[in-house]
Protein backbone atom coordinates (compact mmCIF):
# COMPACT_ATOMS: atom_id res chain seq x y z
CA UNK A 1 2.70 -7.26 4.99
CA UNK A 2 1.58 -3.79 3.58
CA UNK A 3 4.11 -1.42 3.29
CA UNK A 4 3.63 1.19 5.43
CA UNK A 5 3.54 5.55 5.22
CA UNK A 6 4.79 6.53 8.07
CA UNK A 7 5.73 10.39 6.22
CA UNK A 8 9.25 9.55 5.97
CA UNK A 9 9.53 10.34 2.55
CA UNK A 10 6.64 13.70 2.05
CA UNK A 11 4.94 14.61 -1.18
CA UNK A 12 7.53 17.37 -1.43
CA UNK A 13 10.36 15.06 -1.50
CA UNK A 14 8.67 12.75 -3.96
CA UNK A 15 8.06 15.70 -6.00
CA UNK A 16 11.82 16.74 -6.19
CA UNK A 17 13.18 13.34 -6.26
CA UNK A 18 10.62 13.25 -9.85
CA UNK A 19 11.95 16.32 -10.95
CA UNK A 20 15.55 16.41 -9.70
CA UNK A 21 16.35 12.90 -9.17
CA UNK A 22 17.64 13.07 -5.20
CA UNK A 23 16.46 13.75 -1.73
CA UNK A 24 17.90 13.67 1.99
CA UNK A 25 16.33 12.30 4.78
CA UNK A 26 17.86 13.06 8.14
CA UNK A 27 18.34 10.72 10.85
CA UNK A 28 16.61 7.83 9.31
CA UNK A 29 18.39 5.30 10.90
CA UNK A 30 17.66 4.55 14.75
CA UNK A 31 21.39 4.23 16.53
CA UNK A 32 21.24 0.53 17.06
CA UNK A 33 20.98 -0.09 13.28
CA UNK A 34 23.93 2.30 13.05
CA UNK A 35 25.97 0.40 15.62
CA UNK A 36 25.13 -2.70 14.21
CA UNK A 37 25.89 -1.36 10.16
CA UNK A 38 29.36 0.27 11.58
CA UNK A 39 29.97 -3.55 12.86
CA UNK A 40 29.40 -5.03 9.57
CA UNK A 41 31.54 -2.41 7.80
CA UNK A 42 34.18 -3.00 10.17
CA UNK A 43 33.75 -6.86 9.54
CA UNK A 44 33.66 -6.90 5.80
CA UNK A 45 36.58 -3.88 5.52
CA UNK A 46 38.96 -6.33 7.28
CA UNK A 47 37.59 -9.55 4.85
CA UNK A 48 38.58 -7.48 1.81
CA UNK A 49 42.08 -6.54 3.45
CA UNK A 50 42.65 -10.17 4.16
CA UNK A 51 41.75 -11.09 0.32
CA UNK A 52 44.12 -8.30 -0.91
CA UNK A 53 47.25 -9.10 1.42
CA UNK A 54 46.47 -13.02 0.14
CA UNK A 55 47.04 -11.53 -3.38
CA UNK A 56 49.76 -9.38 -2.33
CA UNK A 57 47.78 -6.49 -3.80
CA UNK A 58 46.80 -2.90 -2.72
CA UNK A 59 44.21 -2.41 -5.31
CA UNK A 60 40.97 -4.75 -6.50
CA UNK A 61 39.50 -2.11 -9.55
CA UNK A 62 38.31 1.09 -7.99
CA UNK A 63 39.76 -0.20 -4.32
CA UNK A 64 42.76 0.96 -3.22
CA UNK A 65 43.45 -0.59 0.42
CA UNK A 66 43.71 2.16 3.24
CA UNK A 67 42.31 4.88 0.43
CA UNK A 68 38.71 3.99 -0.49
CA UNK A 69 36.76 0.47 -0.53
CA UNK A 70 33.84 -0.77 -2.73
CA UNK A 71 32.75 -4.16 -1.25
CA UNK A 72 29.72 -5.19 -3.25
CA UNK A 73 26.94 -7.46 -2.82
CA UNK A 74 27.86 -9.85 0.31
CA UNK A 75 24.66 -9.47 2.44
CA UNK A 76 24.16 -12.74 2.29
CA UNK A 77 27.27 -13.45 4.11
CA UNK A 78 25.77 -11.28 7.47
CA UNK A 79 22.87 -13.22 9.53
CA UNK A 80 21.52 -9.41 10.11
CA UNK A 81 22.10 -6.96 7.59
CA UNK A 82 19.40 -8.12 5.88
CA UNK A 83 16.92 -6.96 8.38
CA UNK A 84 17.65 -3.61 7.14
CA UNK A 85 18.24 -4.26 3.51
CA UNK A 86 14.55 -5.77 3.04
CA UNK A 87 13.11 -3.89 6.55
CA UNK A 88 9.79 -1.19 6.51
CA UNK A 89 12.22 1.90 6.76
CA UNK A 90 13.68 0.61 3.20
CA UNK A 91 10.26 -0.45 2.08
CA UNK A 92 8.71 2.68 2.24
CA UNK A 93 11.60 4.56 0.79
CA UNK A 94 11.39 2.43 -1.98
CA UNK A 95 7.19 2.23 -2.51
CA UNK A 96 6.94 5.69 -2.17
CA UNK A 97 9.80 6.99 -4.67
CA UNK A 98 9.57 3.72 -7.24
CA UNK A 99 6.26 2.15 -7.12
CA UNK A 100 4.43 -0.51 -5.89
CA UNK A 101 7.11 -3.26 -7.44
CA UNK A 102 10.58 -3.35 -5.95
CA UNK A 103 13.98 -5.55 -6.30
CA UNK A 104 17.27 -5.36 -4.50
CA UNK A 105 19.38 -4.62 -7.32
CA UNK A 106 22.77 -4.39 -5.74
CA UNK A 107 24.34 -3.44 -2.36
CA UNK A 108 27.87 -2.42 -1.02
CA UNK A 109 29.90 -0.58 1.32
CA UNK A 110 31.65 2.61 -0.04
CA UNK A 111 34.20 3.41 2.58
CA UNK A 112 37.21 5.90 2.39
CA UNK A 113 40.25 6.14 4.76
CA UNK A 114 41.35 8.56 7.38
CA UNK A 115 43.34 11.46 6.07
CA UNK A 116 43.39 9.43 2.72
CA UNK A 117 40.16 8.82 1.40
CA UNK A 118 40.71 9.07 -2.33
CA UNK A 119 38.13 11.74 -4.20
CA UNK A 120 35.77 9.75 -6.51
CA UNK A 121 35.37 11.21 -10.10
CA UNK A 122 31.82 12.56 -11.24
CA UNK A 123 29.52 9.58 -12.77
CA UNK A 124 26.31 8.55 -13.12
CA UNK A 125 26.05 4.82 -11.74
CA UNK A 126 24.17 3.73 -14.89
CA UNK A 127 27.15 4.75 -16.32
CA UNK A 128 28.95 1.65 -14.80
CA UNK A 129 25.98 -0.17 -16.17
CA UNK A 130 26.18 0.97 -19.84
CA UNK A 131 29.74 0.38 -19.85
CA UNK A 132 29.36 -2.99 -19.27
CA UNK A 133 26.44 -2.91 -21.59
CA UNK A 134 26.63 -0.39 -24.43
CA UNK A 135 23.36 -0.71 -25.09
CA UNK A 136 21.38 -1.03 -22.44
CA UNK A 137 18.03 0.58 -21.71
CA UNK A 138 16.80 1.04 -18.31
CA UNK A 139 14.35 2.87 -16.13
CA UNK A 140 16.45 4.71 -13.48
CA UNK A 141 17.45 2.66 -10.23
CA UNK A 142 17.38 4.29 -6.83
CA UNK A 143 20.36 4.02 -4.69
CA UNK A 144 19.90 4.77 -0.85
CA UNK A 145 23.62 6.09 0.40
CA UNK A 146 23.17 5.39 4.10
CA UNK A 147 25.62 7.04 6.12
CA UNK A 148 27.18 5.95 9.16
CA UNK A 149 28.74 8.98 10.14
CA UNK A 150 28.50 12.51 9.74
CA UNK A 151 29.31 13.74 6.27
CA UNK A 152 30.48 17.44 4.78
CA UNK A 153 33.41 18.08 2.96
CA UNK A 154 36.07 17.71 5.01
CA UNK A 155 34.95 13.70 5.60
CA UNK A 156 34.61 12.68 1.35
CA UNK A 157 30.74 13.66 1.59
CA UNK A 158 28.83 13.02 -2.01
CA UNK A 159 28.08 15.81 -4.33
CA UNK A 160 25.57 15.28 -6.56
CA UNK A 161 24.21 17.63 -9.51
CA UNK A 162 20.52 17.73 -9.80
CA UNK A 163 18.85 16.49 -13.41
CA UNK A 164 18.64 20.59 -14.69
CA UNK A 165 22.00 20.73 -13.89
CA UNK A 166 23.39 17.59 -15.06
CA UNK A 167 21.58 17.17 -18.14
CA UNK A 168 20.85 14.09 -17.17
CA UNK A 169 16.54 13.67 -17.24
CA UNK A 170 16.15 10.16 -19.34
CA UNK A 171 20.08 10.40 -20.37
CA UNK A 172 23.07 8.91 -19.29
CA UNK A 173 26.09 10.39 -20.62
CA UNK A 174 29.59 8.63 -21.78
CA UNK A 175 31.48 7.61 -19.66
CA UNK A 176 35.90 7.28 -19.94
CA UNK A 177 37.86 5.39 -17.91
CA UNK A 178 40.58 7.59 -15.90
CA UNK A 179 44.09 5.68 -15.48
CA UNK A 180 45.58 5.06 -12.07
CA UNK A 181 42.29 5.46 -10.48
CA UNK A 182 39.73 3.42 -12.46
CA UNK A 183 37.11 5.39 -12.06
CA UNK A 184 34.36 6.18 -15.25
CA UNK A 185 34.30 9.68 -15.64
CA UNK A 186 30.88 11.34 -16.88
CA UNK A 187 31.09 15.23 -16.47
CA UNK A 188 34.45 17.15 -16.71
CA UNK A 189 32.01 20.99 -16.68
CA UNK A 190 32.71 23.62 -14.33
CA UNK A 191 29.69 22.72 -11.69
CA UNK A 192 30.93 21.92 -8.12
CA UNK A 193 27.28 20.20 -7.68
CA UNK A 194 25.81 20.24 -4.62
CA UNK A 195 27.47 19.08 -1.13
CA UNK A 196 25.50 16.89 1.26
CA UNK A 197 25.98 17.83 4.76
CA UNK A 198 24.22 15.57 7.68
CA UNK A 199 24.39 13.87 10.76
CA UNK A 200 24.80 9.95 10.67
CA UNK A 201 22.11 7.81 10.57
CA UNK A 202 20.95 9.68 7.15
CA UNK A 203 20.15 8.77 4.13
CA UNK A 204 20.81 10.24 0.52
CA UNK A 205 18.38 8.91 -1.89
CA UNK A 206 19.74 9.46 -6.18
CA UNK A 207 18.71 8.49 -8.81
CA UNK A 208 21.22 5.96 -11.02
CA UNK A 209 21.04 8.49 -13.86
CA UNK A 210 22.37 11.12 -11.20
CA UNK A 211 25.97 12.46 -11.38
CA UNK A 212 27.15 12.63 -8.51
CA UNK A 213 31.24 12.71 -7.20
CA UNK A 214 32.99 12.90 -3.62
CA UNK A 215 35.29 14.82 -2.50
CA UNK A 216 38.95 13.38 -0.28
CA UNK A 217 38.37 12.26 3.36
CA UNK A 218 41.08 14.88 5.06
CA UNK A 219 39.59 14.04 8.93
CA UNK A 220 41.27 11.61 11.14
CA UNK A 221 38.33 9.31 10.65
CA UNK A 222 37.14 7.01 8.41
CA UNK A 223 34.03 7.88 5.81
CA UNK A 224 31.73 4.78 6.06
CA UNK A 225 28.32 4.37 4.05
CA UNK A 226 26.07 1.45 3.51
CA UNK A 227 24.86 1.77 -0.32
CA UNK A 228 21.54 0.01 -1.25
CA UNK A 229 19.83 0.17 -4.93
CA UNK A 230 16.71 -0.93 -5.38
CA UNK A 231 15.05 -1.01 -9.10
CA UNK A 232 11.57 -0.85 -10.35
CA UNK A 233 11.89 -4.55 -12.00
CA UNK A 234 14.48 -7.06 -13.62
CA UNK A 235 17.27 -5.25 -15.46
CA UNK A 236 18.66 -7.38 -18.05
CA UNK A 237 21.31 -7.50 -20.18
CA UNK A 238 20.71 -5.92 -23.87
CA UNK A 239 22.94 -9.36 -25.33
CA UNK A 240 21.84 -12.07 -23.46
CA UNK A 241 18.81 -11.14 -21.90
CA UNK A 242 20.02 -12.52 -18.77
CA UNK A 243 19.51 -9.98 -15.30
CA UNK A 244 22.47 -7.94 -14.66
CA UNK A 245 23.14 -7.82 -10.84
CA UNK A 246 20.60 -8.97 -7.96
CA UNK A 247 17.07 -9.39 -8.52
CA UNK A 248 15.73 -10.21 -5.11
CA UNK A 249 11.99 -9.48 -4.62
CA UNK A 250 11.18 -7.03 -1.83
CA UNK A 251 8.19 -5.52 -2.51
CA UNK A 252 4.79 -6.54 -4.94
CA UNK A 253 1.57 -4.64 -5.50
CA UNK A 254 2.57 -2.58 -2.41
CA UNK A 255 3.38 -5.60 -0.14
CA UNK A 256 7.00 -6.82 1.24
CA UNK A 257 7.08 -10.02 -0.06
CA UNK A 258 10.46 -10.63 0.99
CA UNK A 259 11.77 -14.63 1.68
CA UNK A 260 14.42 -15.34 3.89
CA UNK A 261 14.03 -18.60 3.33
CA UNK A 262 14.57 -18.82 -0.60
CA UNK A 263 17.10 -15.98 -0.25
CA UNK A 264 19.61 -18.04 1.86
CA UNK A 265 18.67 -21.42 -0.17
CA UNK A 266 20.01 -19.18 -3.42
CA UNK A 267 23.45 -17.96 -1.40
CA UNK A 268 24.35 -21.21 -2.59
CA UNK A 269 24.44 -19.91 -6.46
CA UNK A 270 27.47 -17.50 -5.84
CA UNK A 271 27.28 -13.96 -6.30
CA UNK A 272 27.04 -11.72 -9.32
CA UNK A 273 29.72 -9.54 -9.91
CA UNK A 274 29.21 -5.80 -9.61
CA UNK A 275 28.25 -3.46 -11.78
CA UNK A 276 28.02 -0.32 -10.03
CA UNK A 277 30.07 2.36 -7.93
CA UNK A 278 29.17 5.12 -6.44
CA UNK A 279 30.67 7.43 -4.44
């Protein structure tokens, strides 16, 4: 099936996702694949509770139960969220800001708490990458942070700094780990960066090599967002040359060539750990 151009993504945006490395697209998402993403959230949110209270334990790395919650790469575990990771509205996100070859790379849910969402500190999310793998080389991913309810600053919404601001055009930057929280710090300048505000159902497409941060979640509500990243082709480790995260196909020479089929047969292999946060 060919891809298709339905204008969701303009020559404008493509031009300032090239040059700047983001772009928003407003109410994206039609509100039964909202109700149906705010299901699975809910779903996998309790599953990681349940795995923390079997541990006794309130954090899991950057999670901290009832604060924020990074639950990567269990699609595969949903009979219908992957209608929407590999689906045309992803598809032509993807074609039109990476190319005619796509792969899933990873994909998680970056929740934070009512009235005590945790901030998340400025970082690139090839930052994660590199610190796993000093010396790694790769051609910025895209992440797609879907959100599921209305973001601005008083909800945790993502601020990101745009390349001429960040410095960060073909460079990521070092990264240090911050105790108590976890996170991988990449920026500790003066820049605010730029807040996202918009209605659910939109979604905030960044470069990896973006920084980007987000701020507390002070409303009586939780922050939800559905984070896909997609990559241009295999990303491999610089040691082993073994792939680093998912590699599902999606899309070749400007067709979704997506298998269901093999996909589920391979559930079977486990799951790679993560790699990435983001905010």
């Amino acid at each position: 099936m060919d891809v298709p151009n339905t204008g969701l993504v303009s020559e404008g945006d493509k031009a300032l996702f090239r040059e700047e490395g983001y772009l928003v697209i407003e109410r994206a998402l039609s509100e039964e694949t909202q109700r149906m993403l705010r299901e699975e959230c809910s779903y996998f949110v309790g599953y990681l509770d349940a795995q923390l209270d079997s541990r006794a334990a309130s954090t899991s790395g950057i999670t901290h139960r009832g604060k924020r919650y990074f639950i990567a790469n269990r699609y595969r575990l949903s009979t219908r969220l992957w209608r929407f990771v590999f689906s045309a509205t992803t598809a032509e996100i993807c074609h039109r800001l990476l190319g005619d070859d796509v792969v899933l790379f990873h994909e998680q849910w970056v929740v934070k708490g009512a009235e005590q969402g945790m901030t998340f500190s400025w970082h690139q999310d090839s930052g994660y990458l590199k610190a796993q793998d000093p010396n790694t080389v790769h051609a910025p991913y895209l992440s797609c942070w879907c959100a599921l309810d209305d973001v601005g600053e008083r909800n945790g919404t993502v601020y990101l700094l745009p390349h001429s601001r960040g410095g960060t055009k073909g460079r990521i930057h070092h990264h240090v780990r911050q105790p108590g929280s976890n996170d991988l710090v990449g920026y500790r300048g003066d820049d605010p960066g730029i807040a996202i505000t918009a209605p659910a159902g939109s979604i905030v497409c960044f470069s990896s090599y973006n920084l980007h941060r987000s701020g507390a979640n002070t409303s009586d509500e939780m922050r939800r967002v559905y984070l896909l990243q997609y990559a241009s082709g295999t990303i491999a480790s610089s040691r082993t040359g073994k792939r680093m995260n998912m590699n599902v196909p999606f899309v070749r020479d400007g067709k979704i060539v997506y298998d269901r089929a093999r996909d589920t047969a391979e559930r079977h292999g486990g799951f790679p750990s993560p790699a990435n946060a983001t905010s």
